[in-house]
C-alpha atoms as a PDB file:
ATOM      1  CA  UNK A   1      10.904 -82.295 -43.502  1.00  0.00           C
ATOM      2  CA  UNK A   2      10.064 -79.143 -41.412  1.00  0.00           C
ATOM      3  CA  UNK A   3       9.073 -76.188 -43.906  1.00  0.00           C
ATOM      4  CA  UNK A   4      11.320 -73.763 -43.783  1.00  0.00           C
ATOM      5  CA  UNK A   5      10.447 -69.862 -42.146  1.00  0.00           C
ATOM      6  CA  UNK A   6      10.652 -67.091 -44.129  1.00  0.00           C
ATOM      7  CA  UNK A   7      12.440 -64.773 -41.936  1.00  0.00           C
ATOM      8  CA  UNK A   8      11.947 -61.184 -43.006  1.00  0.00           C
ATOM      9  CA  UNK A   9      14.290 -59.035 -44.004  1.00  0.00           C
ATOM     10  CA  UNK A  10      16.056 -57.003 -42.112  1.00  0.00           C
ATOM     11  CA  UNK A  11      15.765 -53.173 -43.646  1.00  0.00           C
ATOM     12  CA  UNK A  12      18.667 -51.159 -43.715  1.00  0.00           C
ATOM     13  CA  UNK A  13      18.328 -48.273 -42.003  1.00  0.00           C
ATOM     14  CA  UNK A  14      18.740 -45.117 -43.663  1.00  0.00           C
ATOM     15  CA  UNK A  15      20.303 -42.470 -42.035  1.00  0.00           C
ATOM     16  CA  UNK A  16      18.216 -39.386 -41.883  1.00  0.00           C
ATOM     17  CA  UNK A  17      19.123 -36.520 -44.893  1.00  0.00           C
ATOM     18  CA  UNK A  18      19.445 -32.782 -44.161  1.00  0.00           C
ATOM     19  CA  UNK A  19      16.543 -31.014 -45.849  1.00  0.00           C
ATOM     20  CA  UNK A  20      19.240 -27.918 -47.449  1.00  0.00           C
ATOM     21  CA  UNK A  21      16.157 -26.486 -49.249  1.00  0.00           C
ATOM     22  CA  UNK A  22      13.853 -26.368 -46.604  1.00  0.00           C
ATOM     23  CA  UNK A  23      16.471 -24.349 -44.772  1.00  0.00           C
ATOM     24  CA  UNK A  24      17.494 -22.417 -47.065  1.00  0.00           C
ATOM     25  CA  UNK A  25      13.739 -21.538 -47.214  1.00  0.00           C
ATOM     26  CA  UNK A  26      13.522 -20.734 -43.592  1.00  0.00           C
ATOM     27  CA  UNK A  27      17.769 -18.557 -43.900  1.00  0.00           C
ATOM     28  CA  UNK A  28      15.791 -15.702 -42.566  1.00  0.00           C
ATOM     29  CA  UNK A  29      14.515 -17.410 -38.841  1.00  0.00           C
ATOM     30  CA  UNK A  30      17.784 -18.956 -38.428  1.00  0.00           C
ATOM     31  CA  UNK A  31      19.380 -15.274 -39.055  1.00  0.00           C
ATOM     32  CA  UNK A  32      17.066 -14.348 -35.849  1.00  0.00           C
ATOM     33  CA  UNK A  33      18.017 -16.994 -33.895  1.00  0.00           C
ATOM     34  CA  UNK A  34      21.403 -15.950 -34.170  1.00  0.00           C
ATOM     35  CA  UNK A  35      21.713 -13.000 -31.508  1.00  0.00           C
ATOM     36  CA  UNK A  36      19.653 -15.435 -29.189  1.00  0.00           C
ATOM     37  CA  UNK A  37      22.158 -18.290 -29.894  1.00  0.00           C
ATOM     38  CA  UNK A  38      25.205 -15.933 -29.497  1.00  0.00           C
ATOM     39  CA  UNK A  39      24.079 -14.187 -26.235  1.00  0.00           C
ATOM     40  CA  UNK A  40      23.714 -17.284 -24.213  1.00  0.00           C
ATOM     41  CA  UNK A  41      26.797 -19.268 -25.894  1.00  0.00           C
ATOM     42  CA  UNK A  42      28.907 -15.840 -24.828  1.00  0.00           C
ATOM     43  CA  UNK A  43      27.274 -15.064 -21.574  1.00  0.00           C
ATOM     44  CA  UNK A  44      26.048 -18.874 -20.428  1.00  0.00           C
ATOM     45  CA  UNK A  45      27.875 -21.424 -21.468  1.00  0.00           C
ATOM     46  CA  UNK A  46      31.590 -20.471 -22.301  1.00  0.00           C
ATOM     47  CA  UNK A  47      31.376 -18.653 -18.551  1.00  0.00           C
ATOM     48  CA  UNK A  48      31.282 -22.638 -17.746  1.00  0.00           C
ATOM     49  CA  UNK A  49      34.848 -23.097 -17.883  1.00  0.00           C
ATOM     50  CA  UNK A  50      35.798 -20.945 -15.479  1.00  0.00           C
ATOM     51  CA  UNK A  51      33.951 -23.307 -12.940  1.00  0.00           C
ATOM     52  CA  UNK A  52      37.492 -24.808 -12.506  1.00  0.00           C
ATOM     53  CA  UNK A  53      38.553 -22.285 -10.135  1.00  0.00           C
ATOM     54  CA  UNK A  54      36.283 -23.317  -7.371  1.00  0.00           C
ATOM     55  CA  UNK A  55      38.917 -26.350  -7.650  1.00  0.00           C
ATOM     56  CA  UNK A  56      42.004 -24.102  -7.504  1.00  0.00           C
ATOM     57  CA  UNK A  57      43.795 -21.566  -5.331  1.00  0.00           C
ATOM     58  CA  UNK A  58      43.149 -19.090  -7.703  1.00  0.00           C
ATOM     59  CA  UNK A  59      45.783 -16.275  -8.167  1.00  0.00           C
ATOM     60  CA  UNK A  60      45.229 -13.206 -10.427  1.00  0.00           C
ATOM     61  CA  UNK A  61      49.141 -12.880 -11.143  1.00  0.00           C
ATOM     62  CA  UNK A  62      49.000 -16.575 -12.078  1.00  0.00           C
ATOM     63  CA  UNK A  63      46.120 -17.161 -13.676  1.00  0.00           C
ATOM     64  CA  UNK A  64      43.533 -19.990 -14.240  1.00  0.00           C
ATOM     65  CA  UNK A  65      45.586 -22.781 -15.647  1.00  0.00           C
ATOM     66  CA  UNK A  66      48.550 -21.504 -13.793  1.00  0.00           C
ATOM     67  CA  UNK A  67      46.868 -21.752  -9.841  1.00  0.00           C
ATOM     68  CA  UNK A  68      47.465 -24.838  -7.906  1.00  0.00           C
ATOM     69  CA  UNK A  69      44.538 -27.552  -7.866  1.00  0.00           C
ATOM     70  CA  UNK A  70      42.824 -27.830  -4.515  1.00  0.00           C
ATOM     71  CA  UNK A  71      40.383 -30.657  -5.022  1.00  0.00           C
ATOM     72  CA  UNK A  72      37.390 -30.008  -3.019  1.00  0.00           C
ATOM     73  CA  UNK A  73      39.098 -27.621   0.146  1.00  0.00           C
ATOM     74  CA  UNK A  74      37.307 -24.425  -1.230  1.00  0.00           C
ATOM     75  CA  UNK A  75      33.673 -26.770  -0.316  1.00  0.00           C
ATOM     76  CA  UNK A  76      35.266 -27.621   3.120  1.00  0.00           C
ATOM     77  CA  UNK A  77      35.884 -24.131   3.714  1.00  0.00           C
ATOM     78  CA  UNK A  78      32.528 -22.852   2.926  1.00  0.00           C
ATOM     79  CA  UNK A  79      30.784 -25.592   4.761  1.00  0.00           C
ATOM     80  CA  UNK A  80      33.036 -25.112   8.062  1.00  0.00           C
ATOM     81  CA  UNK A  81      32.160 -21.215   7.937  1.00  0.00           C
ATOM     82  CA  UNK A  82      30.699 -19.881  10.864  1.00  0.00           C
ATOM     83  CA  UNK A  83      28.869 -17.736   8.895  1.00  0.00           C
ATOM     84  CA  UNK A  84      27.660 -20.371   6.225  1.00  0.00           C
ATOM     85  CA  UNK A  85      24.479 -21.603   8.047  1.00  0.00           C
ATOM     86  CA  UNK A  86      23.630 -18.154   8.869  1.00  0.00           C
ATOM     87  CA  UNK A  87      23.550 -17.141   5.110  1.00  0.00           C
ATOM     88  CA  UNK A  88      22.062 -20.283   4.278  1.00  0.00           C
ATOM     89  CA  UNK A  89      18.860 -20.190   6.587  1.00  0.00           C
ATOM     90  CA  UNK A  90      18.542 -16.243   5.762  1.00  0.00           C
ATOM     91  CA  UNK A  91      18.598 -17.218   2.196  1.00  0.00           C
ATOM     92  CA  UNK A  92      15.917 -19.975   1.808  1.00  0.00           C
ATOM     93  CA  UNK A  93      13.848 -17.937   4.695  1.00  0.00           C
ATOM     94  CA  UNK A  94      13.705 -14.849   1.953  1.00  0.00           C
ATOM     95  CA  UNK A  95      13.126 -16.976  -1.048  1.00  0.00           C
ATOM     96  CA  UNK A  96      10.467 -18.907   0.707  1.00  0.00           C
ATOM     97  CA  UNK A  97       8.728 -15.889   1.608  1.00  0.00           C
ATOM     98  CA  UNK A  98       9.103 -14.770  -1.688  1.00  0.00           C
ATOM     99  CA  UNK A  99       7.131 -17.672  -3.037  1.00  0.00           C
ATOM    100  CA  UNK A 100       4.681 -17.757  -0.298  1.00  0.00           C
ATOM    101  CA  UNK A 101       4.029 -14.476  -0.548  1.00  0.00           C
ATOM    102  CA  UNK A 102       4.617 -13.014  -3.761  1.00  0.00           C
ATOM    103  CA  UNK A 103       2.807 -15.982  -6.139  1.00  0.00           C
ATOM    104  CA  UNK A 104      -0.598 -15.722  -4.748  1.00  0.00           C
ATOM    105  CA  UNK A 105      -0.729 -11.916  -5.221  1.00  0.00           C
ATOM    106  CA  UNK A 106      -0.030 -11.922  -8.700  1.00  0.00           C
ATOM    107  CA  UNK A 107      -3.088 -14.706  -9.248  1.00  0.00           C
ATOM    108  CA  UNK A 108      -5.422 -12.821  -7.193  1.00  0.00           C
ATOM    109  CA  UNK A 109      -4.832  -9.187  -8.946  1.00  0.00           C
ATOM    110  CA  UNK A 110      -5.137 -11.239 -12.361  1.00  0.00           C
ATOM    111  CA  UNK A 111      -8.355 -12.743 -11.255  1.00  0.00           C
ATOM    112  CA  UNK A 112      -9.718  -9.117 -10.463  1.00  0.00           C
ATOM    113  CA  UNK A 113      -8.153  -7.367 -13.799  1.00  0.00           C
ATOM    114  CA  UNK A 114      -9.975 -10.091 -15.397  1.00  0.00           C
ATOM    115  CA  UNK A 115     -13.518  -9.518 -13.907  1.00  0.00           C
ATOM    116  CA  UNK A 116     -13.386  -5.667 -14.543  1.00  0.00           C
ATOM    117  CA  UNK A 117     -16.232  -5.115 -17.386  1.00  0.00           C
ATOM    118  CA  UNK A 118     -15.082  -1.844 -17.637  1.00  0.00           C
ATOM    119  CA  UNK A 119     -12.107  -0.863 -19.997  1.00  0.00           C
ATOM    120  CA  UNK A 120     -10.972   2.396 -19.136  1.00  0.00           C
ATOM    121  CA  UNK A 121     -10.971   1.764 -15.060  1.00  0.00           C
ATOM    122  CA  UNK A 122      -9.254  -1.466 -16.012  1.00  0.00           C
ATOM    123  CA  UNK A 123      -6.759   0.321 -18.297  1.00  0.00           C
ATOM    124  CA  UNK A 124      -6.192   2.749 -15.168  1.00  0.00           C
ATOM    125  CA  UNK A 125      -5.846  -0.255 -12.955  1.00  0.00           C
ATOM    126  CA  UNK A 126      -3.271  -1.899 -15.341  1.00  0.00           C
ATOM    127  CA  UNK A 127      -1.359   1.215 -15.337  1.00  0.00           C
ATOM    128  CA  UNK A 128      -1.119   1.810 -11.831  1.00  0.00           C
ATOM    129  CA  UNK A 129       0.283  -2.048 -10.933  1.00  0.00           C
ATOM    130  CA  UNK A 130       2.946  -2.310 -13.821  1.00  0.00           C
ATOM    131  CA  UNK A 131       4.403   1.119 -13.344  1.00  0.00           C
ATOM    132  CA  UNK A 132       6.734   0.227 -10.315  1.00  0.00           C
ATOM    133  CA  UNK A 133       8.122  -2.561 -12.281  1.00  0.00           C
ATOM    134  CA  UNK A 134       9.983  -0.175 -14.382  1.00  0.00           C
ATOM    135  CA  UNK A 135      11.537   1.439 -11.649  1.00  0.00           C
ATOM    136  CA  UNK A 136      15.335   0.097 -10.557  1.00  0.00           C
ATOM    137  CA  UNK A 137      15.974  -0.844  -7.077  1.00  0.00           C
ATOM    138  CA  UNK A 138      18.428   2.115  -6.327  1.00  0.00           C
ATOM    139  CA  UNK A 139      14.737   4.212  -7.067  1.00  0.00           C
ATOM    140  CA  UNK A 140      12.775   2.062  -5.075  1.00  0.00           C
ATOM    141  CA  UNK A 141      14.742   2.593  -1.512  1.00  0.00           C
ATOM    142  CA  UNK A 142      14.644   5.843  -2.153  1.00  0.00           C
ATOM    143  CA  UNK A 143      11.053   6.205  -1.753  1.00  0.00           C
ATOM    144  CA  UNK A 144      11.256   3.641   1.438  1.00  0.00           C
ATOM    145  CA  UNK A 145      14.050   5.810   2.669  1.00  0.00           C
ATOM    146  CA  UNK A 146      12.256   8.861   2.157  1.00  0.00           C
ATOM    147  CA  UNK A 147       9.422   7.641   4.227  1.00  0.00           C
ATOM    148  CA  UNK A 148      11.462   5.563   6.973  1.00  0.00           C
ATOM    149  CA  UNK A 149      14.936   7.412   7.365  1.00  0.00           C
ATOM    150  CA  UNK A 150      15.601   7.701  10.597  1.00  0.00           C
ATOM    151  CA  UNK A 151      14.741  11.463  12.516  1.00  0.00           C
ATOM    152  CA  UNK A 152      13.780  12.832   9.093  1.00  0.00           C
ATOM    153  CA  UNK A 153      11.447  10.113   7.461  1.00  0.00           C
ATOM    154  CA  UNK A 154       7.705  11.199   7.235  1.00  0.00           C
ATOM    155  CA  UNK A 155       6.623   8.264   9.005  1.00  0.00           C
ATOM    156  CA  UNK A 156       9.446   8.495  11.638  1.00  0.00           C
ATOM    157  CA  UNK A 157       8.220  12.269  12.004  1.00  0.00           C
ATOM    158  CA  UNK A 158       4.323  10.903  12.814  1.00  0.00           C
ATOM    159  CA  UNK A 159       5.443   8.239  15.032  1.00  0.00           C
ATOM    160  CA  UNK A 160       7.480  11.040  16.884  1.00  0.00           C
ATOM    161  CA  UNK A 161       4.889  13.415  16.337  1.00  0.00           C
ATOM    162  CA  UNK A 162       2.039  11.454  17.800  1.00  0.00           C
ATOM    163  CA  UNK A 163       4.471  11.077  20.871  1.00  0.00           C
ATOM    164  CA  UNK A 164       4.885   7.253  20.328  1.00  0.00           C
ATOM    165  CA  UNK A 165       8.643   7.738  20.367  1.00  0.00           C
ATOM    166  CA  UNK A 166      11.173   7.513  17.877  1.00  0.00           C
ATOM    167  CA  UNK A 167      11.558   4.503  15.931  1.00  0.00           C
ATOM    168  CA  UNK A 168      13.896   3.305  12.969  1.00  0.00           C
ATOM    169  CA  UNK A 169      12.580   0.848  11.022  1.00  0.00           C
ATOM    170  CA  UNK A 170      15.542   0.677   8.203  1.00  0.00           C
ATOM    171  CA  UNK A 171      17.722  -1.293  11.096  1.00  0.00           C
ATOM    172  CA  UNK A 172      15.061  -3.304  13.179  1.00  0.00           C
ATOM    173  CA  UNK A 173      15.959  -6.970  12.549  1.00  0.00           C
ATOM    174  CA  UNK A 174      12.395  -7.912  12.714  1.00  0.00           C
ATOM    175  CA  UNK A 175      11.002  -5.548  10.226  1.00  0.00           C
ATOM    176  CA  UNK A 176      14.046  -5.902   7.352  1.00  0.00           C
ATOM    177  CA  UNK A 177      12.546  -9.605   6.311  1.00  0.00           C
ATOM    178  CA  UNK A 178       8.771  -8.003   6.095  1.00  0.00           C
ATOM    179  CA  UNK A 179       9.892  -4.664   4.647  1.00  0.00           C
ATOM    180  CA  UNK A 180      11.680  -6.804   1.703  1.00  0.00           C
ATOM    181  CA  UNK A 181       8.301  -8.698   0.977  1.00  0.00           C
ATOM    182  CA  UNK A 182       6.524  -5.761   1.075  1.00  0.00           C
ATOM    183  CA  UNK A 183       8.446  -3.670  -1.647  1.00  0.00           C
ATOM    184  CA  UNK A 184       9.234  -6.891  -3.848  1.00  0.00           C
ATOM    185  CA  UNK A 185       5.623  -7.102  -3.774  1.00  0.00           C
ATOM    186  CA  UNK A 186       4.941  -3.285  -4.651  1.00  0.00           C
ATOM    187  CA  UNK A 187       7.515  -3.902  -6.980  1.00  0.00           C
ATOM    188  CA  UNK A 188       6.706  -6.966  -9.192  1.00  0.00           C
ATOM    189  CA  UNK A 189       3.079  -8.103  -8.207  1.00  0.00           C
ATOM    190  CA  UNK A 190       1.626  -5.959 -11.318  1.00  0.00           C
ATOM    191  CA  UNK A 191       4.132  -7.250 -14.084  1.00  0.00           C
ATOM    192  CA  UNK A 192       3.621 -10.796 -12.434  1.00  0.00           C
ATOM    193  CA  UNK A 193       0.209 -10.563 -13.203  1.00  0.00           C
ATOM    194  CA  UNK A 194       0.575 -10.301 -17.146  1.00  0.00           C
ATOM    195  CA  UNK A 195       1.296 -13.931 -17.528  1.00  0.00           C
ATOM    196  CA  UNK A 196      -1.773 -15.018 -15.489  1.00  0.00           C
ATOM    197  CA  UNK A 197      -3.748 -12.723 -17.759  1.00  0.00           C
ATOM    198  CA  UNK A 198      -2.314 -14.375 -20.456  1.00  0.00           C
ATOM    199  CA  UNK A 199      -3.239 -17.853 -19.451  1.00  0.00           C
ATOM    200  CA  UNK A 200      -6.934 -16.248 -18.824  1.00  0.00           C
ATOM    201  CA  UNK A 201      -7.386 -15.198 -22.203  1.00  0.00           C
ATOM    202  CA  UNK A 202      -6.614 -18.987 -23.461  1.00  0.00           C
ATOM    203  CA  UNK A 203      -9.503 -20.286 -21.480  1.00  0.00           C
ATOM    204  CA  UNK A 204     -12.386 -21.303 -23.718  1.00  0.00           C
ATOM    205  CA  UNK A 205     -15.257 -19.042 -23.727  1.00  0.00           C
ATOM    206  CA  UNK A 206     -17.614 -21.372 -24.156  1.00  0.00           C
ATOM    207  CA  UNK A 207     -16.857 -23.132 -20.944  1.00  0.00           C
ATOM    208  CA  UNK A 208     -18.371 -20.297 -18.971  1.00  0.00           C
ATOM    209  CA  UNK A 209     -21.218 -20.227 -21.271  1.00  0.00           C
ATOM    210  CA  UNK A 210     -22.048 -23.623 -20.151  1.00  0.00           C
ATOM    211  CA  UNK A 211     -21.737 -22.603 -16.583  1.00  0.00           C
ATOM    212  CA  UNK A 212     -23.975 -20.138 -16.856  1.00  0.00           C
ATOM    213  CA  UNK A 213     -26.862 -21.893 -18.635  1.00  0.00           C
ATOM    214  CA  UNK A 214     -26.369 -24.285 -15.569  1.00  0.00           C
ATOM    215  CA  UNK A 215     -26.535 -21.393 -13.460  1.00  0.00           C
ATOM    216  CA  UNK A 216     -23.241 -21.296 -12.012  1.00  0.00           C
ATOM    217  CA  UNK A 217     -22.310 -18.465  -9.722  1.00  0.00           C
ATOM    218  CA  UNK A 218     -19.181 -16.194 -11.050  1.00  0.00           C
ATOM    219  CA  UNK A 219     -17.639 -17.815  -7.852  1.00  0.00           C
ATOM    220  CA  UNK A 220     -18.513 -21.102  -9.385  1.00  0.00           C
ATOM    221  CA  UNK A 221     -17.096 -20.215 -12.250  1.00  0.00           C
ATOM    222  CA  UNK A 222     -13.717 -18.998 -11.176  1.00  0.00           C
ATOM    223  CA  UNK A 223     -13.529 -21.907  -9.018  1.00  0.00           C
ATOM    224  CA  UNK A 224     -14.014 -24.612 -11.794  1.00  0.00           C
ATOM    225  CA  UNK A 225     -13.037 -23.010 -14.732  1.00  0.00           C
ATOM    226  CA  UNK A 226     -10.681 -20.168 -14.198  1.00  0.00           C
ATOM    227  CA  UNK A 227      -8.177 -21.456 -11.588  1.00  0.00           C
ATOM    228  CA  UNK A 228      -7.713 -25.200 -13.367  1.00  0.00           C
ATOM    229  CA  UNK A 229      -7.244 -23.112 -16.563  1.00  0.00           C
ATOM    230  CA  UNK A 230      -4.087 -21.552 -14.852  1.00  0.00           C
ATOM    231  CA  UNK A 231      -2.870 -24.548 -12.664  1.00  0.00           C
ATOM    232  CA  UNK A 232      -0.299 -25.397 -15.227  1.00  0.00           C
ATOM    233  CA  UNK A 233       0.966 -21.788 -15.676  1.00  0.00           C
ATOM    234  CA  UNK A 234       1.095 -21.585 -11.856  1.00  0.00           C
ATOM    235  CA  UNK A 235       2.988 -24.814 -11.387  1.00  0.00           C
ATOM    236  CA  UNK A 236       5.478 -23.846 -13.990  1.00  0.00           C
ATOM    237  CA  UNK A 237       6.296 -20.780 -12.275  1.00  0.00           C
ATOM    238  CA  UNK A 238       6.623 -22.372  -9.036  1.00  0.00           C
ATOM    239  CA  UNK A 239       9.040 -24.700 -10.388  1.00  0.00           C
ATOM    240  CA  UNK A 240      10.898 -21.890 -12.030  1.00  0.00           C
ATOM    241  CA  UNK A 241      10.789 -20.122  -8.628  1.00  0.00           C
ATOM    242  CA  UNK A 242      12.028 -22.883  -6.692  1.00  0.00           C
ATOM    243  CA  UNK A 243      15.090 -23.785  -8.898  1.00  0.00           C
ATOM    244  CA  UNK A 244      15.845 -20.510  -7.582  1.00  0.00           C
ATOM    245  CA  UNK A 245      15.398 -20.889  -3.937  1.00  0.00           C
ATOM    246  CA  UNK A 246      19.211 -19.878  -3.225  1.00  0.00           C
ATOM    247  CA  UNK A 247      18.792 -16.585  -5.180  1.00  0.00           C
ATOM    248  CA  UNK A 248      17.139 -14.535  -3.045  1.00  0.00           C
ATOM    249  CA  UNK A 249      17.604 -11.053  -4.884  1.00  0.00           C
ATOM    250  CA  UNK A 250      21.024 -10.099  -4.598  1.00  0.00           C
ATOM    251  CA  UNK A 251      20.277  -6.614  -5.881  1.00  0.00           C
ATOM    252  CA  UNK A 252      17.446  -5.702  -3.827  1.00  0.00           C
ATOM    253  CA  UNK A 253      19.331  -7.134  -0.328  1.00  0.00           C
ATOM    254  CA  UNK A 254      22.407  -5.417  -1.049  1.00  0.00           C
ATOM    255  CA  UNK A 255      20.702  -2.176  -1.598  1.00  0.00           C
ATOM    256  CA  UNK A 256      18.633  -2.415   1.535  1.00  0.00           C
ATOM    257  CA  UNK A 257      21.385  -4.330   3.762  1.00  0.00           C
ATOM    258  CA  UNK A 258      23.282  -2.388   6.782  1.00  0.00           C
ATOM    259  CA  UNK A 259      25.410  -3.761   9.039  1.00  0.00           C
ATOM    260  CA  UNK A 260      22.378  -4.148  12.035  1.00  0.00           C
ATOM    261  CA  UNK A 261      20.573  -6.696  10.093  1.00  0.00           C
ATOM    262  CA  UNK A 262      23.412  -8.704   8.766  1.00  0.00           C
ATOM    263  CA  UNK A 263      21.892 -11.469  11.311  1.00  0.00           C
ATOM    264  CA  UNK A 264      18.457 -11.878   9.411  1.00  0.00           C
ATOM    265  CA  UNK A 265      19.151 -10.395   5.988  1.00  0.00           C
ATOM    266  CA  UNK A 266      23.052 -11.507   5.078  1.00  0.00           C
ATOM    267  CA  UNK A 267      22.045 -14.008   1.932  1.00  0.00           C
ATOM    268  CA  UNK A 268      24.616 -16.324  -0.308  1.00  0.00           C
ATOM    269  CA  UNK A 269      24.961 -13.310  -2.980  1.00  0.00           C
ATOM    270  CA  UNK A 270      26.117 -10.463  -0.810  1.00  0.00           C
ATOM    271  CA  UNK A 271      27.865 -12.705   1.259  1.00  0.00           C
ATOM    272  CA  UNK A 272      29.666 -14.013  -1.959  1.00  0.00           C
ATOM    273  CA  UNK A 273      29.876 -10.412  -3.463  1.00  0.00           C
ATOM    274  CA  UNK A 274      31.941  -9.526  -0.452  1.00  0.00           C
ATOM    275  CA  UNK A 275      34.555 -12.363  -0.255  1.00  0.00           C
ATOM    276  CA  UNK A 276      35.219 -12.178  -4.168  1.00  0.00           C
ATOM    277  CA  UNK A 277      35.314  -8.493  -4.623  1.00  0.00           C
ATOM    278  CA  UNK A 278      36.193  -7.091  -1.666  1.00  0.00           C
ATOM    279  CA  UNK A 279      38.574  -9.855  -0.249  1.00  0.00           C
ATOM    280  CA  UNK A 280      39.439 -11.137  -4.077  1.00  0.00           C
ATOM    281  CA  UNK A 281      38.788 -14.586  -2.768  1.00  0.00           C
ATOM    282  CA  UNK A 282      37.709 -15.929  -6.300  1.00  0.00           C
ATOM    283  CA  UNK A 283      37.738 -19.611  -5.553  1.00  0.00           C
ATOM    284  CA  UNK A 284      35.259 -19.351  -2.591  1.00  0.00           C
ATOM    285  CA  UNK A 285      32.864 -16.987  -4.350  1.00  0.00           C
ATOM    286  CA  UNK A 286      32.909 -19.733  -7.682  1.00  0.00           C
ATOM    287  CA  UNK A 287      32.615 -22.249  -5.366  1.00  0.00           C
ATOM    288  CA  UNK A 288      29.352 -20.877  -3.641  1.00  0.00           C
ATOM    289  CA  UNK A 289      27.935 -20.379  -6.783  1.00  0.00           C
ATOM    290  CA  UNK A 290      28.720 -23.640  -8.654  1.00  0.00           C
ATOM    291  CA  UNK A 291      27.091 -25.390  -4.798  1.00  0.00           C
ATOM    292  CA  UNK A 292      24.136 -23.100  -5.792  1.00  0.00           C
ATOM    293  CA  UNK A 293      23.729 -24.427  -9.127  1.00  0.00           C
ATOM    294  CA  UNK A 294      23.863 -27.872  -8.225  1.00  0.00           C
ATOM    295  CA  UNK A 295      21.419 -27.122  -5.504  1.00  0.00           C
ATOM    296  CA  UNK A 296      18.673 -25.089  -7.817  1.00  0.00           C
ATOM    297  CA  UNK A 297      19.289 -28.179 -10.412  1.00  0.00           C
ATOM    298  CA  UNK A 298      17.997 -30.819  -7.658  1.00  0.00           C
ATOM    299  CA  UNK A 299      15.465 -28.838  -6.563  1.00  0.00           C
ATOM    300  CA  UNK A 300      13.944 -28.228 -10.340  1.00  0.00           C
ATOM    301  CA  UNK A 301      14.094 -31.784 -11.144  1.00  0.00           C
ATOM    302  CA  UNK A 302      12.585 -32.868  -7.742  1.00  0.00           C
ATOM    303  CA  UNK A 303       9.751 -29.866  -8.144  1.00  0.00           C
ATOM    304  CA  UNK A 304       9.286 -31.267 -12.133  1.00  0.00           C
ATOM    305  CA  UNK A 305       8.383 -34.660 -10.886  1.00  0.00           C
ATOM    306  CA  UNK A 306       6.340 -33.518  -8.343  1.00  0.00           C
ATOM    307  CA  UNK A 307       4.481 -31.201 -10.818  1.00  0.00           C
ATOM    308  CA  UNK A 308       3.672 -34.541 -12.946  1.00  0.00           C
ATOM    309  CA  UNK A 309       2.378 -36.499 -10.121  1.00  0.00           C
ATOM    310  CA  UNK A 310       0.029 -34.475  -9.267  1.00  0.00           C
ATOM    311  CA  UNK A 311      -1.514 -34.215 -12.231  1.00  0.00           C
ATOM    312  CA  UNK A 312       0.160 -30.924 -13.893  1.00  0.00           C
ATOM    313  CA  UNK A 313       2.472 -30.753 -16.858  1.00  0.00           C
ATOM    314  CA  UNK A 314       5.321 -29.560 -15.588  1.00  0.00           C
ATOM    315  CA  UNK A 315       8.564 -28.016 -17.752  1.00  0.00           C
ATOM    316  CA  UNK A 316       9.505 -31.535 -20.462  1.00  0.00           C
END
């Protein structure tokens, strides 16, 4: 006779129970959350359904349900645009830039607010780099026009002045890529700078008090301490950033755009701006935008794994 196995048994599940009290308890958080909650459910996700017009011949007298299905000849038309690979390189030329040159700034003034010993020049400093973050686009080429209009600009008038000729810089193709880098960086590298300061402040003190009984150099220090102690920040942000490589500043572009540097500084936005609202071609402009989503979604993912191989901690 073989003995017989006990074979254990099998538990029943239970199926988890809503805690009621300790929500009740917490009726005032969830009150807070609601405006959050209703913003982006109104203004982020019920926006959604109108995704079905980049699969319609959309007509405003007809409506969304009422247009005729198209399938996929919106894409086609995009795609066989003349003008698509023109906005496309311009667009990831910009963003890249952006990235490039617009992340390393804000570490580098962070680094330097963070070494300043003393308050009130630091204070000053602070001051200085956050103001033009505050100050709208419309404001900003304002300024740049009133130093680079052409005839009446002040730098126009030295360059004239100093008899190198005359020179207008708002509509030289080769300067419109540099001159948006330049005032994005005015612009933002101050207020980018805050969140690098805030990932400073988390480092552990006592880390650089170890250095410095081993006699480490401040150089030493920034090298081993401070910069690992903001890789992850940094990598976040670069994975934010390139999720959203096709959006190259559509408010900044179309305020500084002209009709001279349409070659170099045309981007998906404006060029999407002007065949929705101007030619009330609806379908292409929801179609560019849901192929710019899908795009930005790849790119995060791919950036996300990326950020985990090498060692970071990426966004989940």
């Amino acid at each position: 006779m073989k003995p017989e196995i006990a074979m254990p048994l099998k538990s029943k599940k239970s199926k988890p129970k809503i805690q009621w009290k300790s929500i009740y308890r917490a009726r005032w958080f969830y009150l807070m959350m609601l405006p959050g909650l209703a913003y982006y459910l109104i203004f982020s996700y019920l926006p959604m359904g109108g995704l079905i017009i980049a699969f319609k011949d959309y007509n405003l007298l007809k409506g969304i349900w009422g247009s005729e299905w198209v399938g996929l000849d919106n894409f086609r038309r995009i795609f066989a645009s003349p003008d698509f690979f023109i906005i496309f390189r311009n667009t990831v030329l910009i963003s890249f830039y952006r990235i490039i040159f617009g992340m390393f700034p804000d570490v580098l003034l962070a680094l330097i607010l963070n070494e300043i010993r003393v308050a009130w020049f630091k204070r000053i400093v602070q001051t200085i780099t956050y103001g033009p973050h505050f100050l709208s686009w419309v404001i900003v080429f304002g300024l740049v026009f009133a130093f680079l209009a052409p005839g009446s600009g002040l730098y126009t008038q030295f360059h004239q002045n100093m008899g190198w000729g005359e020179v207008n810089l708002m509509t030289d193709k080769s300067f419109f890529r540099p001159l948006l880098i330049i005032t994005d960086l005015w612009k933002s590298t101050g207020f980018g700078a805050i969140i690098y300061l805030a990932a400073l402040s988390s480092i552990n003190s006592e880390l650089y008090e170890a250095a410095v009984v081993d006699g480490a150099s401040r150089w030493r220090q920034i090298w081993h301490i401070t910069l690992p102690g903001i890789r992850d920040v940094f990598l976040l942000l670069l994975i934010l950033r390139i999720g959203h490589i096709l959006d190259a500043g559509f408010e900044q572009v179309f305020i500084f755009l002209n009709a001279r540097v349409y070659e170099v500084g045309d981007i998906i936005d404006t060029w999407v701006y002007r065949q929705g609202l101007e030619k009330l071609e609806f379908s292409i402009s929801s179609a560019t935008g849901f192929f710019k989503s899908i795009v930005g979604f790849i790119l995060v993912l791919g950036a996300n794994n990326l950020s985990k191989r090498m060692g970071g901690s990426g966004i989940w």
